[in-house]
Protein backbone atom coordinates (compact mmCIF):
# COMPACT_ATOMS: atom_id res chain seq x y z
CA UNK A 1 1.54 -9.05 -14.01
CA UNK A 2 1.32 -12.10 -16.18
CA UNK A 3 -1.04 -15.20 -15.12
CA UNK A 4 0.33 -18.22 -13.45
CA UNK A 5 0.44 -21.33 -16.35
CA UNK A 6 -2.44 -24.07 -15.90
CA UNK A 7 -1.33 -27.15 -13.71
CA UNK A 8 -1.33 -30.51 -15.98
CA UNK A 9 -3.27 -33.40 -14.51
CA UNK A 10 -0.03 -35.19 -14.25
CA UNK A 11 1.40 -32.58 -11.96
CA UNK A 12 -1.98 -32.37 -9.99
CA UNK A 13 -1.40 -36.26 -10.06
CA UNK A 14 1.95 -35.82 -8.38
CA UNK A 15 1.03 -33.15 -5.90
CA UNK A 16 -1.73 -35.62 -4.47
CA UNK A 17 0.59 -38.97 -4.79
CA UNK A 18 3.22 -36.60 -2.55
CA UNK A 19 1.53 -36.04 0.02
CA UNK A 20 -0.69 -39.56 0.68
CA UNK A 21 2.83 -41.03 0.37
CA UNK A 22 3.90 -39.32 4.15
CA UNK A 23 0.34 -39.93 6.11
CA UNK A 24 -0.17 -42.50 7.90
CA UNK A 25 -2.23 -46.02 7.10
CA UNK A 26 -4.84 -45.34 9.60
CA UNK A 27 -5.96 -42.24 7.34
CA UNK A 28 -6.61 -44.24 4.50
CA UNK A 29 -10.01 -45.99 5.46
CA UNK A 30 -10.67 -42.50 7.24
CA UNK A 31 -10.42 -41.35 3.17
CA UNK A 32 -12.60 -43.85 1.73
CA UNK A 33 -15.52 -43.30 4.43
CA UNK A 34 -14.86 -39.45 3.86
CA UNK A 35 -15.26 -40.23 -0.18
CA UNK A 36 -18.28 -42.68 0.33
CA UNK A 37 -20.61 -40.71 2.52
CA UNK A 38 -21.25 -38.03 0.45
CA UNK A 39 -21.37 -40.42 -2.95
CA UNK A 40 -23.81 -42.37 -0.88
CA UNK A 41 -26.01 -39.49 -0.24
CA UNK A 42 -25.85 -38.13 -3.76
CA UNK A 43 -26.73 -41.28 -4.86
CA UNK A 44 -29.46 -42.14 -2.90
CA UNK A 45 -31.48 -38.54 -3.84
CA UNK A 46 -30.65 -39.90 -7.75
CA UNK A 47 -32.27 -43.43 -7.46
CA UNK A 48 -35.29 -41.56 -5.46
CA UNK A 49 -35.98 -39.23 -8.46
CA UNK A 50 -36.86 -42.22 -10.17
CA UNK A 51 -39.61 -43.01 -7.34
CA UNK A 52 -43.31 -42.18 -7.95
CA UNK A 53 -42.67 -39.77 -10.86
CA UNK A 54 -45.26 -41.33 -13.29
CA UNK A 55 -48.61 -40.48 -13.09
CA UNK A 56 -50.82 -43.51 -12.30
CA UNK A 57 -53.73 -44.71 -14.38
CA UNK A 58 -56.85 -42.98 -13.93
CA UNK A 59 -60.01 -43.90 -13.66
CA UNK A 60 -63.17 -42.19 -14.36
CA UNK A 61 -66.48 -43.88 -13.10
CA UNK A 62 -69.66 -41.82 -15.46
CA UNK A 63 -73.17 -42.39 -14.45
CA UNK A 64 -75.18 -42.99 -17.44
CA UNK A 65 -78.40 -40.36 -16.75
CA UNK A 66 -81.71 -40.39 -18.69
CA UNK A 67 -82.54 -37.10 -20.37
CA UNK A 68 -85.77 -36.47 -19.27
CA UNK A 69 -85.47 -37.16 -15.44
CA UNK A 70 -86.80 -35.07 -13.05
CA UNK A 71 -85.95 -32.41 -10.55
CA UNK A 72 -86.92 -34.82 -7.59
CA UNK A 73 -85.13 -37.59 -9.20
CA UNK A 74 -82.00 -35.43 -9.03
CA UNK A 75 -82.42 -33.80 -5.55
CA UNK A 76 -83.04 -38.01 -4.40
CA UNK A 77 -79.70 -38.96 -5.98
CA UNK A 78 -77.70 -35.99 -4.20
CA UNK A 79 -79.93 -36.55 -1.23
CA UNK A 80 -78.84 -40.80 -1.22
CA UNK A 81 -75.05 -39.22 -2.80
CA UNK A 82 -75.01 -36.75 0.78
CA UNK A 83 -76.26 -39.85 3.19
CA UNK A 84 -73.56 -42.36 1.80
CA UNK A 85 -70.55 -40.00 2.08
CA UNK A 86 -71.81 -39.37 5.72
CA UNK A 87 -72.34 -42.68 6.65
CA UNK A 88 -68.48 -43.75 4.81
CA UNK A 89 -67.10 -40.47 7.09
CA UNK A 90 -69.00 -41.77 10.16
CA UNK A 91 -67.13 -45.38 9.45
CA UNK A 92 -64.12 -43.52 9.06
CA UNK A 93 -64.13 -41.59 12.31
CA UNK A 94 -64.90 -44.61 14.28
CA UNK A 95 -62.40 -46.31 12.90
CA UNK A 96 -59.90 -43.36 13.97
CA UNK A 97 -61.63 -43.02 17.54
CA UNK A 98 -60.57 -46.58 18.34
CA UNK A 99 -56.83 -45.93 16.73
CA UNK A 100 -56.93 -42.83 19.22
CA UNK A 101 -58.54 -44.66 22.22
CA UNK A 102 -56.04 -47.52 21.61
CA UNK A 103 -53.07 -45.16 21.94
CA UNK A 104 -54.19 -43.16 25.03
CA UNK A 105 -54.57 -46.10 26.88
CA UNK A 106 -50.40 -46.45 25.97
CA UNK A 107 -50.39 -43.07 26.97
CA UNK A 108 -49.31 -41.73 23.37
């Protein structure tokens, strides 16, 4: 059983212009919102590829350390190191608190 022949794009062309001839006009803006939507959505998801791709600059802070420092001088840095990231999470959970306390009084 031999293979039907390829369709040109003229007679593709043809096919289509044949049968938008006989709808009616009200179908044609029902077409281009139809065509647009998904173009729309396609396009949108390409332009946010481009969003926040890049890595940003870094940057590294280095404390400069003597060599011969002590044992006690280290445990007193880690010690005032431990104290300031309480105190900054402390801050931080106050700050949160009064978000919270700020919706529940909205009742959210």
């Amino acid at each position: 059983m031999p293979l039907p022949r390829p369709a040109t794009p003229r007679v593709l062309w043809n096919d289509l212009r044949a049968f938008w001839k006989d709808r009616p006009r009200h179908q044609w803006p029902a077409l281009a919102v139809a065509c647009a939507i998904p173009v729309a959505i396609v396009a949108s998801f390409y332009l946010d590829s481009y969003t926040n791709i890049l890595p940003r600059e870094q940057v590294i802070y280095v404390d400069s350390w003597p060599a011969d420092r002590t044992d006690e001088q280290i445990r007193a840095k880690q010690e005032a190191d431990l104290a300031d990231l309480r105190r900054r999470q402390a801050e931080r959970q106050r700050q949160l608190k009064r978000i919270d306390d700020g919706l529940r009084r909205y009742g959210i």
